[in-house]
Each structure stands twice: as C-alpha cells, then as structure tokens.
Protein backbone atom coordinates (compact mmCIF):
# COMPACT_ATOMS: atom_id res chain seq x y z
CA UNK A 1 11.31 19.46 15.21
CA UNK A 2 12.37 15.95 14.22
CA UNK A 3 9.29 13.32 12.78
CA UNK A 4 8.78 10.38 13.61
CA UNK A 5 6.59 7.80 11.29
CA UNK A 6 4.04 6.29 13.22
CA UNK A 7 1.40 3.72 11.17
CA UNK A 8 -1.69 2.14 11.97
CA UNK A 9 -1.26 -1.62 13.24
CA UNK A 10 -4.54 -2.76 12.19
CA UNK A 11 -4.24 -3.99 8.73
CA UNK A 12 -0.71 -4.33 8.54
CA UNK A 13 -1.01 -7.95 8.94
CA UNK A 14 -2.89 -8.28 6.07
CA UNK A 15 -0.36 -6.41 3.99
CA UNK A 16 2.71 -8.02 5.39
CA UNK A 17 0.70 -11.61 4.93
CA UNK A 18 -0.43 -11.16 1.30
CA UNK A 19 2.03 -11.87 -1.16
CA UNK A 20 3.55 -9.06 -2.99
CA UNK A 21 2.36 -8.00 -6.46
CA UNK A 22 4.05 -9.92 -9.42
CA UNK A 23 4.77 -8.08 -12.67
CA UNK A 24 4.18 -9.94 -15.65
CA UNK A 25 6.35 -9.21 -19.01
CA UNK A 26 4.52 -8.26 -22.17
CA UNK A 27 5.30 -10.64 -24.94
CA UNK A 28 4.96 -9.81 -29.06
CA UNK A 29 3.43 -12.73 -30.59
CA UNK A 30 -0.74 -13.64 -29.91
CA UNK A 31 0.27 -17.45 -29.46
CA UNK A 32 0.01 -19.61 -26.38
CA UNK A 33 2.85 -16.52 -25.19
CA UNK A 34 0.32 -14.47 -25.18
CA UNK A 35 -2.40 -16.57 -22.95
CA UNK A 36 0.31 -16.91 -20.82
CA UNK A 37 1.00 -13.41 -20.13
CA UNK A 38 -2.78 -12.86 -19.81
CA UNK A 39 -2.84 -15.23 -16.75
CA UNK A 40 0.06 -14.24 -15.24
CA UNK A 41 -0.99 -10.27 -15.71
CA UNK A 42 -4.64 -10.92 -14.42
CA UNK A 43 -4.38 -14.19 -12.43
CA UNK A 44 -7.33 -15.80 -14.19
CA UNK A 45 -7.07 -19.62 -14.95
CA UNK A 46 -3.46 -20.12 -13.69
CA UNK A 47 -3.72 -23.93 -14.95
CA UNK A 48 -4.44 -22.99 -18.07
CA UNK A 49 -1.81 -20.58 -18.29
CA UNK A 50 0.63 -22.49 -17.54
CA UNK A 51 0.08 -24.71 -19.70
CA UNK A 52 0.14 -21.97 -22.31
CA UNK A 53 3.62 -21.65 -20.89
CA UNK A 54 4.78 -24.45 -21.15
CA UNK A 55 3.75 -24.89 -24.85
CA UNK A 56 4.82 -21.27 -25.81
CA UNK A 57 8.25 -22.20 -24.55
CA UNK A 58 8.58 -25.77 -26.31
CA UNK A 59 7.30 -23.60 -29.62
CA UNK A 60 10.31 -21.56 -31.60
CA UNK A 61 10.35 -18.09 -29.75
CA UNK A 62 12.31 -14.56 -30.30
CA UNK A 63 14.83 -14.00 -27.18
CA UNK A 64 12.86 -11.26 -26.00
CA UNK A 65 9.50 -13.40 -26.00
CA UNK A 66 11.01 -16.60 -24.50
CA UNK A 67 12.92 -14.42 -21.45
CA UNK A 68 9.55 -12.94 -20.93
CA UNK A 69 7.68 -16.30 -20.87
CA UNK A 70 9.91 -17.37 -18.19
CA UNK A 71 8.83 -14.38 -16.41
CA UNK A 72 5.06 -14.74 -16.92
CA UNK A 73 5.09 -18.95 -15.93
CA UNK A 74 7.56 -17.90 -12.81
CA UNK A 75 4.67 -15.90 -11.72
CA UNK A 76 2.36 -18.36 -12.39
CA UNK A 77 4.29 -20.98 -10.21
CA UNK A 78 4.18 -18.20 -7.98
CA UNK A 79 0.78 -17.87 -7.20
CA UNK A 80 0.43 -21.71 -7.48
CA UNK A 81 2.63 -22.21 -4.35
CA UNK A 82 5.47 -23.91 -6.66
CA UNK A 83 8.16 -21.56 -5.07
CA UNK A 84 11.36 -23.91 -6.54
CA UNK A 85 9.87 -23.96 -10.16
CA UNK A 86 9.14 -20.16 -9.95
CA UNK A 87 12.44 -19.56 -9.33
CA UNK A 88 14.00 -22.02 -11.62
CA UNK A 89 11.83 -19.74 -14.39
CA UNK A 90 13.65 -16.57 -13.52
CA UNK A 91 16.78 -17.85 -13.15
CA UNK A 92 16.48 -19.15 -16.61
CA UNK A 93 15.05 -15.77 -17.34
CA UNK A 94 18.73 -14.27 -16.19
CA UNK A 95 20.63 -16.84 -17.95
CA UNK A 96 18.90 -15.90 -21.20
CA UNK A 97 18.79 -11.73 -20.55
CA UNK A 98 20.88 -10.59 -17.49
CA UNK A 99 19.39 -7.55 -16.93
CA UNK A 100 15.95 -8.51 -17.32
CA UNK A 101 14.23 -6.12 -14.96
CA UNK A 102 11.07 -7.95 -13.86
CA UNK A 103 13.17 -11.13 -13.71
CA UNK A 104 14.79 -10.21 -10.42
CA UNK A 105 11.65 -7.89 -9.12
CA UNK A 106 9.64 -11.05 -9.27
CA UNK A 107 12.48 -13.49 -7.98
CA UNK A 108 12.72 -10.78 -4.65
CA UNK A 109 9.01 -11.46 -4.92
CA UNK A 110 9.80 -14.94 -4.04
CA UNK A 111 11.93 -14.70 -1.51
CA UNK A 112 10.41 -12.18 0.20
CA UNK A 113 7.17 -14.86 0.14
CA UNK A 114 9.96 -17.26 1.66
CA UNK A 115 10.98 -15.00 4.56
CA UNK A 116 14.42 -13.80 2.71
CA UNK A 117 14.22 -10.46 3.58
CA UNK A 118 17.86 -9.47 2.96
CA UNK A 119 17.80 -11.39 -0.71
CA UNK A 120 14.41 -9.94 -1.54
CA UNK A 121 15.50 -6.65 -1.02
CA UNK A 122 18.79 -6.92 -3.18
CA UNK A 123 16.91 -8.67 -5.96
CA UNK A 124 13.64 -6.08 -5.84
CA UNK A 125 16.65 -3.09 -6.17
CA UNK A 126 18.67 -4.31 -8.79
CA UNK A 127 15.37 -4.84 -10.41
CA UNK A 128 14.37 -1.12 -9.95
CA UNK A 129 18.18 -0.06 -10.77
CA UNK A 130 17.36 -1.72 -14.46
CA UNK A 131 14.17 -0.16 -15.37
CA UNK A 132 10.61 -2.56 -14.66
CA UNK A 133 7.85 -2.89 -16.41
CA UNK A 134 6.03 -1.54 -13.98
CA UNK A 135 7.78 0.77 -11.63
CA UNK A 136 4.35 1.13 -8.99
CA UNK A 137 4.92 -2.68 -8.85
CA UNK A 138 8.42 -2.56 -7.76
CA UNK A 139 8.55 0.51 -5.50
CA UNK A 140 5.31 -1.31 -3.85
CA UNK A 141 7.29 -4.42 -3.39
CA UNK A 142 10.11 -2.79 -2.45
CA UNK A 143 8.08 -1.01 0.34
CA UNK A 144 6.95 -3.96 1.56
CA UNK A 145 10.14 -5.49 2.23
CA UNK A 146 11.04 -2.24 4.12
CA UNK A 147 8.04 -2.99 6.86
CA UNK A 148 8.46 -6.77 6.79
CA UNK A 149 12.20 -5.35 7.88
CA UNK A 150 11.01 -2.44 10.69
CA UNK A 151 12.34 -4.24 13.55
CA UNK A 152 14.20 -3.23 16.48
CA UNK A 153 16.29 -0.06 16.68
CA UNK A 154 15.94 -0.01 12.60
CA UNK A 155 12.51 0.63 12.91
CA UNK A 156 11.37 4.22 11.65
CA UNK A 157 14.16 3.75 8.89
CA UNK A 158 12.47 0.91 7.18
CA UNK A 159 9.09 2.23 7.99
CA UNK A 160 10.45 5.74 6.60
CA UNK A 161 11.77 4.03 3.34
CA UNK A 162 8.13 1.66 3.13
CA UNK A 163 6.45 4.86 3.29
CA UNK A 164 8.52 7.00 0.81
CA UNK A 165 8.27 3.97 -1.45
CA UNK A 166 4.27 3.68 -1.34
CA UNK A 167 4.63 7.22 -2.17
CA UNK A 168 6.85 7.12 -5.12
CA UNK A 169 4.06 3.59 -6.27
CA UNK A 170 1.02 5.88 -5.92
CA UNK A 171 3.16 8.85 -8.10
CA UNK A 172 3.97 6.31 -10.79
CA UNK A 173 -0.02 4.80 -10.50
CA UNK A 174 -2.36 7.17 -9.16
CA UNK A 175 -4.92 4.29 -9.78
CA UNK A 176 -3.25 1.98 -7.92
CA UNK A 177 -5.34 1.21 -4.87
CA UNK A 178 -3.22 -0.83 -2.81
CA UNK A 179 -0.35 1.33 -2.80
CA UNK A 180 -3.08 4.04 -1.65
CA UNK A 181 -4.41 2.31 0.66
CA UNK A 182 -1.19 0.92 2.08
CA UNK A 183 0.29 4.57 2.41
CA UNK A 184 -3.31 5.76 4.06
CA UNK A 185 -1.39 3.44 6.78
CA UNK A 186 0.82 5.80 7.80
CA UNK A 187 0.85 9.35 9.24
CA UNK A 188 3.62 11.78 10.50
CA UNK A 189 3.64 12.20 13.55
CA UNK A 190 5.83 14.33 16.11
CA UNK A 191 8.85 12.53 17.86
CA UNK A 192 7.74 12.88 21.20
CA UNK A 193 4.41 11.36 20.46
CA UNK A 194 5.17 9.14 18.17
CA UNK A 195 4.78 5.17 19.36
C-alpha cells in the first residue's frame, strides 16, 4: 500500500509565517567579534550587536573571523527587517570565502523571508552540500521551504521532503524543539484516506 503524508493545518501558519532559524558563525577572537556573534547566536540586544559588528569589522581581523562577522551582522540585519543590508553582508561573506556554508544557508534564509522560494531553496542546498555549522538549522530551513512549496499537484513531494527533513533536524538535535514540534505536524497516513 502506497502513503500518503497528511499534516495538521492548525499551526502551520505559524511555522510558514515565522522566519526561519538563522545560524550564526563562531568567531576566534573575544573582541567586539565576539559580542557580535553572541547577538546574532541568541538574538539578545540586536542594536548593540550590531554595532559590535560594525566595529569588529572596521578593526584588523583574520579571514576566517571577518567572513564570519559578515555572517553574524547579516543575521542581525535579518532579524532587524534590513533585508538589502543582510544580504549585502553575505554576499560580502562569498566574496571573501566562497564556500562559506552558513553564508548561503542564511542568504536562502532571506529570500525565503522575501517569498523566493526557488532561490531559497538553491541557496539553503548548496549551503547543506558544503557542510553548516549547524546542520538541524539547515535541514530545518530547508524543510520549511519544502511546505512553503507544497502546492498543487507537487504537493505530498514537498510535504514528503519537509517531513524527511524535520526528521533528519531532530536526528542531528534531539533537543531541538521546533524541529520536534514541527515534525509532530505530520502523520502517515494511507492513500485512500489521506486529504
């Protein structure tokens, strides 16, 4: 017998309409880097952090530290609504390191917060392809794309790939409650009853 996912509607909304997790980049030094990683990683006192940023990246910093700090104030732009300036910062992040990982998780991030469904999907892949940070982050990102994308005749493949991919996030984190609860979601259900 063939299965057929099935989920429960009521609080996809609020998964689909929260923005995805962001993955911030560790850094090596304890300077104003290091604040900034802080608030990107825990979301506390974005203002602040970016302005640790900022002055992190006008100080003399190791390539590694400096791709990473691009990273950490894109997210922070991010979460402050400044959409153009986060992506400027991973960009930059790319031009400096081309395969940064959590560079082009956190740019799909973006676009996937701007409706770019296709783009975020290509960036979030490459992004696992390379290795992140944080692979929960990025297979939970990745699965939402796959239900913002479960339209249409394409349905129960997208919400088949969301699903496997919550999986795969709660495997890599079995802490991670909102890949949990996002997979709780979802049940298997028989073709002929599924709806």
């Amino acid at each position: 017998m063939k299965l057929q996912l099935a989920f429960t509607t009521s609080i996809v909304a609020l998964f689909l309409s929260a923005p995805a997790w962001a993955d911030a980049v560790v850094v090596i030094g304890d300077g104003p880097e290091r604040m900034c990683y802080i608030s990107a990683k825990t979301g506390i006192d974005s203002q602040a952090g970016l302005d640790h940023c900022t002055l992190a990246l006008d100080n003399g910093l190791v390539l590694h530290d400096r791709a990473a700090t691009f990273v950490n104030r894109g997210i922070i732009e991010h979460k402050l609504g400044r959409d153009n300036a986060a992506m400027e910062d991973f960009d930059t992040c790319l031009r400096l390191i081309p395969d940064q990982p959590d560079a082009f998780i956190n740019r799909g991030v973006v676009k996937l917060s701007q409706g770019n469904t296709t783009e975020a999907l290509d960036d979030i892949q490459k992004g696992i392809t390379l290795g992140p940070s944080e692979p929960a982050l990025a297979y939970f990102d990745r699965a939402i794309v796959y239900e913002k994308m479960a339209v249409g005749a394409e349905r129960q493949t997208y919400l088949r790939k969301a699903y496997d991919d919550y999986q795969r996030a709660v495997k890599e984190a079995p802490t991670f409650a909102a890949a949990s609860e996002a997979l709780a979601r979802f049940r298997i259900v028989p073709k002929e009853s599924a709806s």
